[in-house]
C-alpha atoms as a PDB file:
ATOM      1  CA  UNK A   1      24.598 -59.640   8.677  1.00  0.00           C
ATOM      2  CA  UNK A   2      27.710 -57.803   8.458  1.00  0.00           C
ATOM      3  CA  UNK A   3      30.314 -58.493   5.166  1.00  0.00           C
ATOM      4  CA  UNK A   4      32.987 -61.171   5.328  1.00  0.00           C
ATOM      5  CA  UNK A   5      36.040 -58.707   6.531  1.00  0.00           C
ATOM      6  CA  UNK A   6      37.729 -59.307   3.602  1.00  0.00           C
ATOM      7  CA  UNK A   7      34.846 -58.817   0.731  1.00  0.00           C
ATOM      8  CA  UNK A   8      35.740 -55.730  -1.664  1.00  0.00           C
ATOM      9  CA  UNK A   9      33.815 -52.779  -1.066  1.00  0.00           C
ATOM     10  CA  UNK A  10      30.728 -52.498  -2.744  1.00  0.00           C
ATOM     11  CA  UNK A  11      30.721 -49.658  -5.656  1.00  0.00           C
ATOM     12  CA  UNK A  12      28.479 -46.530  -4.856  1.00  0.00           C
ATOM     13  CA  UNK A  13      25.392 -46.129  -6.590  1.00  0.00           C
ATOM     14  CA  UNK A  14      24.796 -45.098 -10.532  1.00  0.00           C
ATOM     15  CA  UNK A  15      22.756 -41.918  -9.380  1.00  0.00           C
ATOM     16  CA  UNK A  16      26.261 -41.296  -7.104  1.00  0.00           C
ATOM     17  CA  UNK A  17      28.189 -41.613 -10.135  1.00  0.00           C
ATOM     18  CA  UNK A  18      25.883 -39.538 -11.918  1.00  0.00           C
ATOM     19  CA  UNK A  19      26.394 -36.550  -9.623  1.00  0.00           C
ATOM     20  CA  UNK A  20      29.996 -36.846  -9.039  1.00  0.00           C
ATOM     21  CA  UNK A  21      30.937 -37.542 -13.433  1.00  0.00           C
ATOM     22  CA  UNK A  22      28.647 -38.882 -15.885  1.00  0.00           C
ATOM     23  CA  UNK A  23      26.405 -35.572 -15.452  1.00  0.00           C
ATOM     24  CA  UNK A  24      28.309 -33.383 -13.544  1.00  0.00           C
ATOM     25  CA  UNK A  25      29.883 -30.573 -15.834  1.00  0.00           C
ATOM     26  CA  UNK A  26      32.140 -27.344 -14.939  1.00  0.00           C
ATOM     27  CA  UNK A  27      29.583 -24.217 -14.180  1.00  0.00           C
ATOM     28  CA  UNK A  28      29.872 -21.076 -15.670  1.00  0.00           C
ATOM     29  CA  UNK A  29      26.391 -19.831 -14.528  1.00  0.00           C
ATOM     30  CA  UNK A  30      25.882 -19.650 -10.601  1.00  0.00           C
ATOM     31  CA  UNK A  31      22.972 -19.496  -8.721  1.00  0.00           C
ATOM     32  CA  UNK A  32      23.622 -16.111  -6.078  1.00  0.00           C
ATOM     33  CA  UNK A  33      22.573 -18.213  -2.805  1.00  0.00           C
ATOM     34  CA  UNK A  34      24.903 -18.030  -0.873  1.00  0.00           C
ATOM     35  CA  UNK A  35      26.784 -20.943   0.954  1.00  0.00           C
ATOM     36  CA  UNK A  36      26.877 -20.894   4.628  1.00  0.00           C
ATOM     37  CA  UNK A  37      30.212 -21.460   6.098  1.00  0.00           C
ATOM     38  CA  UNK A  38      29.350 -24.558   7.642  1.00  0.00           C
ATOM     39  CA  UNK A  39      29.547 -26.127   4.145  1.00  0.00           C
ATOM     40  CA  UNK A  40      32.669 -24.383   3.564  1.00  0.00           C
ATOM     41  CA  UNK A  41      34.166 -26.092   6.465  1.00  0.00           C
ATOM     42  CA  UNK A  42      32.355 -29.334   5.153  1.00  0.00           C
ATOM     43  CA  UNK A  43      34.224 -29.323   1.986  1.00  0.00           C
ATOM     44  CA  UNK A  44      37.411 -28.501   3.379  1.00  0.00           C
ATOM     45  CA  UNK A  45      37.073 -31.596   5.667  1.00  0.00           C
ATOM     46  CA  UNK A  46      36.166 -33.914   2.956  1.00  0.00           C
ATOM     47  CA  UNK A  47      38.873 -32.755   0.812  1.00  0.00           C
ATOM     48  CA  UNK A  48      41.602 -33.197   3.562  1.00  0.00           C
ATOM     49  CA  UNK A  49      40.423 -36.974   3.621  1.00  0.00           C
ATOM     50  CA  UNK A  50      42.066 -37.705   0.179  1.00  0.00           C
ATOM     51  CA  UNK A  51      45.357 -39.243   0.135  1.00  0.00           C
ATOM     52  CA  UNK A  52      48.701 -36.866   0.056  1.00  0.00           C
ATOM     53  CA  UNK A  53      52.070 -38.529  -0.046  1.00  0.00           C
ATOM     54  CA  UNK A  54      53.270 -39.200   3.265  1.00  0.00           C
ATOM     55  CA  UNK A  55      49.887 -37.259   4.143  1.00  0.00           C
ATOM     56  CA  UNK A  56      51.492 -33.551   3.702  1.00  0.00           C
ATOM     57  CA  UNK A  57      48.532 -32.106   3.092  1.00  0.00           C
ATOM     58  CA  UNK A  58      49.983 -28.566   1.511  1.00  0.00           C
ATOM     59  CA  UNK A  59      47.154 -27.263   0.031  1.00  0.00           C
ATOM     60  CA  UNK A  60      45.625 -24.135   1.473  1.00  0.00           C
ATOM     61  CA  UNK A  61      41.999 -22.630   0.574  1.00  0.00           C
ATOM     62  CA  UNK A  62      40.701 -19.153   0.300  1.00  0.00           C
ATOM     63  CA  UNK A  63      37.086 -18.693   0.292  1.00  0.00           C
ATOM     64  CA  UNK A  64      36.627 -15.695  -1.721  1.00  0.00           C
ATOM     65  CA  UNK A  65      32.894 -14.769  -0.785  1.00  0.00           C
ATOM     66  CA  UNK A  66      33.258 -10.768   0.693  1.00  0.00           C
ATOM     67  CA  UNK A  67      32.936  -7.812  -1.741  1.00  0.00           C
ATOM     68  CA  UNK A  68      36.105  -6.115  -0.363  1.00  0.00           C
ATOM     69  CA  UNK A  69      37.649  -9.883  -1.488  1.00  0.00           C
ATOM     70  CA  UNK A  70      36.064 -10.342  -4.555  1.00  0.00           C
ATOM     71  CA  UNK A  71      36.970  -6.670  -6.043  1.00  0.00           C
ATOM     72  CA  UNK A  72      40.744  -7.699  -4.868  1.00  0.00           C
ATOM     73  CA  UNK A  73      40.810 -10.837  -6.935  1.00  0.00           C
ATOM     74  CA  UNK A  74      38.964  -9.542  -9.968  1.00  0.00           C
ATOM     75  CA  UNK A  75      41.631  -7.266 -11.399  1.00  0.00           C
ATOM     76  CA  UNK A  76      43.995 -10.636 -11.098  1.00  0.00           C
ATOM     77  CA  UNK A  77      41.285 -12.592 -13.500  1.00  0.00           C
ATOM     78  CA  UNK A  78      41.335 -12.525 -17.033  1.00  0.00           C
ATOM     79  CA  UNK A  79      38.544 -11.049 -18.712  1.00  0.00           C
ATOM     80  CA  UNK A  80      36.630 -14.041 -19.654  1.00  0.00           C
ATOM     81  CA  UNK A  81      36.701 -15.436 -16.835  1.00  0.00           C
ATOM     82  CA  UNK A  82      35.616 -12.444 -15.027  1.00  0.00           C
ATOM     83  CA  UNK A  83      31.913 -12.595 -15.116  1.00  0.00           C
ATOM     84  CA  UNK A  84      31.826 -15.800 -14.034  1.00  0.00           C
ATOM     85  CA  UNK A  85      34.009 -14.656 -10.518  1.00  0.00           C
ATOM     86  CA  UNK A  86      31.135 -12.253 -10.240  1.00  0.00           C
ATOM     87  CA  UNK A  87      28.429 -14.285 -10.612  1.00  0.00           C
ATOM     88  CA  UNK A  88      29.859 -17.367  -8.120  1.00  0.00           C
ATOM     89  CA  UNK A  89      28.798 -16.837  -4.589  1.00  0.00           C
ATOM     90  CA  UNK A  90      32.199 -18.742  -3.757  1.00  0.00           C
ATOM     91  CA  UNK A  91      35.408 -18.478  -5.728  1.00  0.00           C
ATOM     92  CA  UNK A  92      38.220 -20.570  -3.900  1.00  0.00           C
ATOM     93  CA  UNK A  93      41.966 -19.647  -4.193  1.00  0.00           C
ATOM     94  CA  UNK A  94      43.291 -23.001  -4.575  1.00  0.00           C
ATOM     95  CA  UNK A  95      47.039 -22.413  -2.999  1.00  0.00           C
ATOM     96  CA  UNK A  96      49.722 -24.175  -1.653  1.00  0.00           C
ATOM     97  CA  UNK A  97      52.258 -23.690   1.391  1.00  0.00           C
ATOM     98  CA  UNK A  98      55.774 -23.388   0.355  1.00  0.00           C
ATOM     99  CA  UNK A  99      56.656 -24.627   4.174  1.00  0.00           C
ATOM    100  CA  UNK A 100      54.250 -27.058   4.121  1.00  0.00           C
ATOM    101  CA  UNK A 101      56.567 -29.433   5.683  1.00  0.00           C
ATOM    102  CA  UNK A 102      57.098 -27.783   9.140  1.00  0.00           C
ATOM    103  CA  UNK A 103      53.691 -29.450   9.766  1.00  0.00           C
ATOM    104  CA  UNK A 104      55.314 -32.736   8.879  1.00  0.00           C
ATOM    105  CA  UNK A 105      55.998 -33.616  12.773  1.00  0.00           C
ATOM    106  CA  UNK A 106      52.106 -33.796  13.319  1.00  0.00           C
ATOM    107  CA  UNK A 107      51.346 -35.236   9.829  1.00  0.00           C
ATOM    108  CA  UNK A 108      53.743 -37.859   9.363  1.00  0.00           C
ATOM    109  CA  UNK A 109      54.926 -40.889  11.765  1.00  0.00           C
ATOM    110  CA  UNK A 110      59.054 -40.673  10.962  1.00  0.00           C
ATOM    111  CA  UNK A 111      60.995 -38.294  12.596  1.00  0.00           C
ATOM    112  CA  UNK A 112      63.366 -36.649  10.249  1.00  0.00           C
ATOM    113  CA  UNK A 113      60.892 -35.684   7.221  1.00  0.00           C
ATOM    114  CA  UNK A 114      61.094 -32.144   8.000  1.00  0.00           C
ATOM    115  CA  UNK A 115      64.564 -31.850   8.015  1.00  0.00           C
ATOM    116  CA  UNK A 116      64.711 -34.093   4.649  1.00  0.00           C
ATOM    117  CA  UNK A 117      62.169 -31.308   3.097  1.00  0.00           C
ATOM    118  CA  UNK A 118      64.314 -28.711   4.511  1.00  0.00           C
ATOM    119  CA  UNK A 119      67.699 -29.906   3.099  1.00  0.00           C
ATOM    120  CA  UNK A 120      65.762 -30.668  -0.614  1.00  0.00           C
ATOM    121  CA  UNK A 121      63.991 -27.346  -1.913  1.00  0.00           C
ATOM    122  CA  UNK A 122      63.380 -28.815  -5.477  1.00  0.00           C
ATOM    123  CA  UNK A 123      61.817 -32.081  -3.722  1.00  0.00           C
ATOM    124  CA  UNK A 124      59.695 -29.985  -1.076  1.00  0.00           C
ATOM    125  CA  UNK A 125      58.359 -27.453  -4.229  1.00  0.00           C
ATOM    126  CA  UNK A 126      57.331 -30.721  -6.532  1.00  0.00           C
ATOM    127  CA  UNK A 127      55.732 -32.032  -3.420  1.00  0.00           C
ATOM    128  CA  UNK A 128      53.869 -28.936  -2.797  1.00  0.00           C
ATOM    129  CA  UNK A 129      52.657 -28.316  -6.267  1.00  0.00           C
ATOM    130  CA  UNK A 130      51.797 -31.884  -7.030  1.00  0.00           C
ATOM    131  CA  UNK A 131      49.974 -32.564  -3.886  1.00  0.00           C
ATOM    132  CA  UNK A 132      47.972 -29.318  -3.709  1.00  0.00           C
ATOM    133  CA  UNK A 133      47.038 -29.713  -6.896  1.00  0.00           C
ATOM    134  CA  UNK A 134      46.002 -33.349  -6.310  1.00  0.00           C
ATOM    135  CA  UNK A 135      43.470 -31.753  -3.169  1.00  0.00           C
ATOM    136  CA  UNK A 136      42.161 -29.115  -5.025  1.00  0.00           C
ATOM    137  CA  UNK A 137      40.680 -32.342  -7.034  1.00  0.00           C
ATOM    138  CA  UNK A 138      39.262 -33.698  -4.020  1.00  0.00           C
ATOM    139  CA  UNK A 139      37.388 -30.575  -3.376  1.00  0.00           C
ATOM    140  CA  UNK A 140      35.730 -30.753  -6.263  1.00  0.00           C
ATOM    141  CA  UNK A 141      34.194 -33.851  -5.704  1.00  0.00           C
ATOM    142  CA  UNK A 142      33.561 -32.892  -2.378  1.00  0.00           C
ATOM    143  CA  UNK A 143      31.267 -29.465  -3.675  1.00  0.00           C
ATOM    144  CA  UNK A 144      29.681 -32.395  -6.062  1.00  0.00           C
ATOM    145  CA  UNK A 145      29.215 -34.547  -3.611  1.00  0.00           C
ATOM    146  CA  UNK A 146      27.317 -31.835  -1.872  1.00  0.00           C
ATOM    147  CA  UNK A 147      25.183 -30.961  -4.254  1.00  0.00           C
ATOM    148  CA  UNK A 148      27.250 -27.924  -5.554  1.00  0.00           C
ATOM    149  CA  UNK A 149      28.294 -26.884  -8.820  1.00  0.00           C
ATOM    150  CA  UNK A 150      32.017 -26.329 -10.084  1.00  0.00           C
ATOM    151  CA  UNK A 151      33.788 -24.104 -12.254  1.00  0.00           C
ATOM    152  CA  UNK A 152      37.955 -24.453 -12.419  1.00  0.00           C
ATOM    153  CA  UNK A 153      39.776 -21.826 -13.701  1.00  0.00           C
ATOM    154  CA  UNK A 154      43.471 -21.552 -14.911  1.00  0.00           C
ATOM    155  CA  UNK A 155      42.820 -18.017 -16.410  1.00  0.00           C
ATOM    156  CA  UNK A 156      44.136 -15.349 -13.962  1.00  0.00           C
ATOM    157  CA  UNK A 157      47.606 -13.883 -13.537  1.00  0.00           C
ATOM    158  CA  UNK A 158      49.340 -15.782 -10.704  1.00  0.00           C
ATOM    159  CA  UNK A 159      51.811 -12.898  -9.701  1.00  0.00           C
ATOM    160  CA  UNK A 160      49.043 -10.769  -9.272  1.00  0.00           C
ATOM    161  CA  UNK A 161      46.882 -12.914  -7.203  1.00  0.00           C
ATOM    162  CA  UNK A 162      49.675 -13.953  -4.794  1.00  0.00           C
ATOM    163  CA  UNK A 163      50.592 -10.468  -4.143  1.00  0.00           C
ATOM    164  CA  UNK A 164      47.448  -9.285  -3.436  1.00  0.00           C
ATOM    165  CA  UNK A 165      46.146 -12.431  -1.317  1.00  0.00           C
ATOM    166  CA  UNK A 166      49.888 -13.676  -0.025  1.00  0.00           C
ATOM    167  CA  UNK A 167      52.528 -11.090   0.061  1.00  0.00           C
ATOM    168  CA  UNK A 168      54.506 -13.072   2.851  1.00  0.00           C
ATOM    169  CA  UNK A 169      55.142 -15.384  -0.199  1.00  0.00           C
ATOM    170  CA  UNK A 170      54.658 -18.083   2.338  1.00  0.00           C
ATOM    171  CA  UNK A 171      51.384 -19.445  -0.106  1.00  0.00           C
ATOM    172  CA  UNK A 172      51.126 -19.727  -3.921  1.00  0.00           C
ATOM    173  CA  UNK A 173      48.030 -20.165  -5.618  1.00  0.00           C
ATOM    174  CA  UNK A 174      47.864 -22.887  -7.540  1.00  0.00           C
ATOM    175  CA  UNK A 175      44.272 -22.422  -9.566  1.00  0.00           C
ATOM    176  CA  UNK A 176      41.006 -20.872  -9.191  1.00  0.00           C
ATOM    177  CA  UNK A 177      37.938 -22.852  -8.509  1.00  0.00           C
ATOM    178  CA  UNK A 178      34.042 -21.317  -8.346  1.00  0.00           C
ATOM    179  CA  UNK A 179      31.523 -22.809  -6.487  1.00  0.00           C
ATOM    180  CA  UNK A 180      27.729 -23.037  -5.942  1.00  0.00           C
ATOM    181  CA  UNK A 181      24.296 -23.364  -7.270  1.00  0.00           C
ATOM    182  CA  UNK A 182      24.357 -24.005 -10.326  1.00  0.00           C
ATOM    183  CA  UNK A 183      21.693 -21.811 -12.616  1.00  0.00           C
ATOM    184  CA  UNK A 184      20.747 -22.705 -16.173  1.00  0.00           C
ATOM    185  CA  UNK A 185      21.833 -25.485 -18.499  1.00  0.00           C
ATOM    186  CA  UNK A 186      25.006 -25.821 -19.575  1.00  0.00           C
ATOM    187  CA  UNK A 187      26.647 -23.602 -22.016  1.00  0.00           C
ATOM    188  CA  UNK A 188      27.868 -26.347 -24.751  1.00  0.00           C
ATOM    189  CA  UNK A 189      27.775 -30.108 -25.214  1.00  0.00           C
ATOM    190  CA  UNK A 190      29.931 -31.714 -23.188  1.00  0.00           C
ATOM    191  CA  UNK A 191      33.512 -31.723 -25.260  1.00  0.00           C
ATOM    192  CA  UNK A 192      35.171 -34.916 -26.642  1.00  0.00           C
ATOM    193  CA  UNK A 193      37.322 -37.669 -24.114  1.00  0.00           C
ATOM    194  CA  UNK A 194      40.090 -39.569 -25.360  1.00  0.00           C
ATOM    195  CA  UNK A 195      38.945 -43.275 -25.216  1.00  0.00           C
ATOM    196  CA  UNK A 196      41.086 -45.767 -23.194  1.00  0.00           C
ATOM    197  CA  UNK A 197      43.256 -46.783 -26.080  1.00  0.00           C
ATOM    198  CA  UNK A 198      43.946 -43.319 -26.819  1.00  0.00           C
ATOM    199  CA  UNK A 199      44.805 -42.355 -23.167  1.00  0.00           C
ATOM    200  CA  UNK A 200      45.960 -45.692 -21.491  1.00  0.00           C
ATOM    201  CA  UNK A 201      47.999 -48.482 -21.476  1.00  0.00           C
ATOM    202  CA  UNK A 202      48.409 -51.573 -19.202  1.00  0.00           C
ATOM    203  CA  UNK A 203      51.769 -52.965 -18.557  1.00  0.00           C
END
C-alpha cells in the first residue's frame, strides 16, 4: 500500500546515518585502489542533485588521479598535507566558474538572469563562491554515501593551483578534497562539537 501523498518522508536508516556522520570521519590514510571513473561520474551526478540557488550549479570538479596531474598539484600543497595527496588515489580540485551564469538560460526558468549576473559582478562572485562551496559538500556525502572515504583540505596555495590547473582564469579553486578507500583507523579521537546551545538559536 502506497503512503498517503501527503505523509512526511520517512527518515533513512541509523546504519545510513552512521555512514554518512555519526562514524564517518575525514581520511588521512587512503587505501591505493583505485576508483574507476564510472564512480567518478557517479559522484558528480549525485552532487549536482543538491540544491543551488536558482539551480546555478557553478561548481566545477577536477579529478586529480594521473601522475603527470598529481606532480602538478603537489608543489601547490602545503607540506602537511602533502603525503596525504600522495597517498589518495583521487584528490578533487573543488573549483568554481567565474561565468557560471552564461549557463543560466538552460539552468534557470526566467529569462533575464544572465544579464542580471552580468550587470552585478559582486552578486555573480558571492553566488559562485557560496554555491560551489555549498556542492563541494554534497560531494562529500555523495563519496560517503558510496562507500568512500574523505579528506578536505584548505592547505594549499590557491594562486598556485589556479595557475597551474586554470590559467584562462575562467575557474577558481575553491578547496581540495581526497577521496577513496579508506586504510587504517583514524589518526585521533574525533575532536569536540559545539552543542546546540552553543551553536544555535531558534527565533
Amino acid at each position: 500500500m502506497h503512503p498517503h501523498p501527503t505523509s512526511p518522508p520517512a527518515g533513512i536508516s541509523a546504519e545510513a546515518l552512521a555512514q554518512l556522520f555519526t562514524h564517518a570521519r575525514t581520511c588521512a590514510q587512503f587505501d591505493p585502489t583505485p576508483i574507476p571513473r564510472t564512480t567518478l561520474e557517479q559522484l558528480y551526478a549525485l552532487a549536482s542533485l543538491g540544491p543551488t540557488s536558482m539551480n546555478c550549479q557553478p561548481a566545477r570538479f577536477v579529478f586529480v588521479v594521473s601522475e603527470v596531474a598529481r606532480k602538478r598539484l603537489l608543489p601547490h600543497v602545503a607540506p602537511g598535507n602533502r603525503d596525504k595527496v600522495s597517498a589518495a588515489p583521487v584528490t578533487v580540485i573543488v573549483a568554481r566558474d567565474t561565468r557560471f551564469y552564461e549557463w543560466m538560460p538552460t539552468l534557470w526558468h526566467m529569462p533575464g538572469t544572465q544579464e542580471n549576473f552580468e550587470r552585478d559582478p559582486a552578486l555573480a562572485r558571492a553566488t559562485a563562491q557560496r554555491n560551489a562551496t555549498l556542492t563541494g559538500g554534497y560531494l562529500i556525502l555523495a563519496a560517503r554515501a558510496l562507500g568512500l572515504a574523505c579528506g578536505p583540505m584548505s592547505g594549499f596555495d590557491a594562486q598556485g593551483v589556479n595557475d597551474s590547473f586554470f590559467s584562462d582564469g575562467r575557474w577558481e579553486v575553491d578547496f581540495l578534497l581526497n577521496v577513496g578507500f579508506a586504510a587504517g583507523a583514524p589518526a585521533r579521537p574525533r575532536a569536540v562539537r559545539l552543542d546546540f546551545s552553543q551553536a544555535c538559536a531558534v527565533a
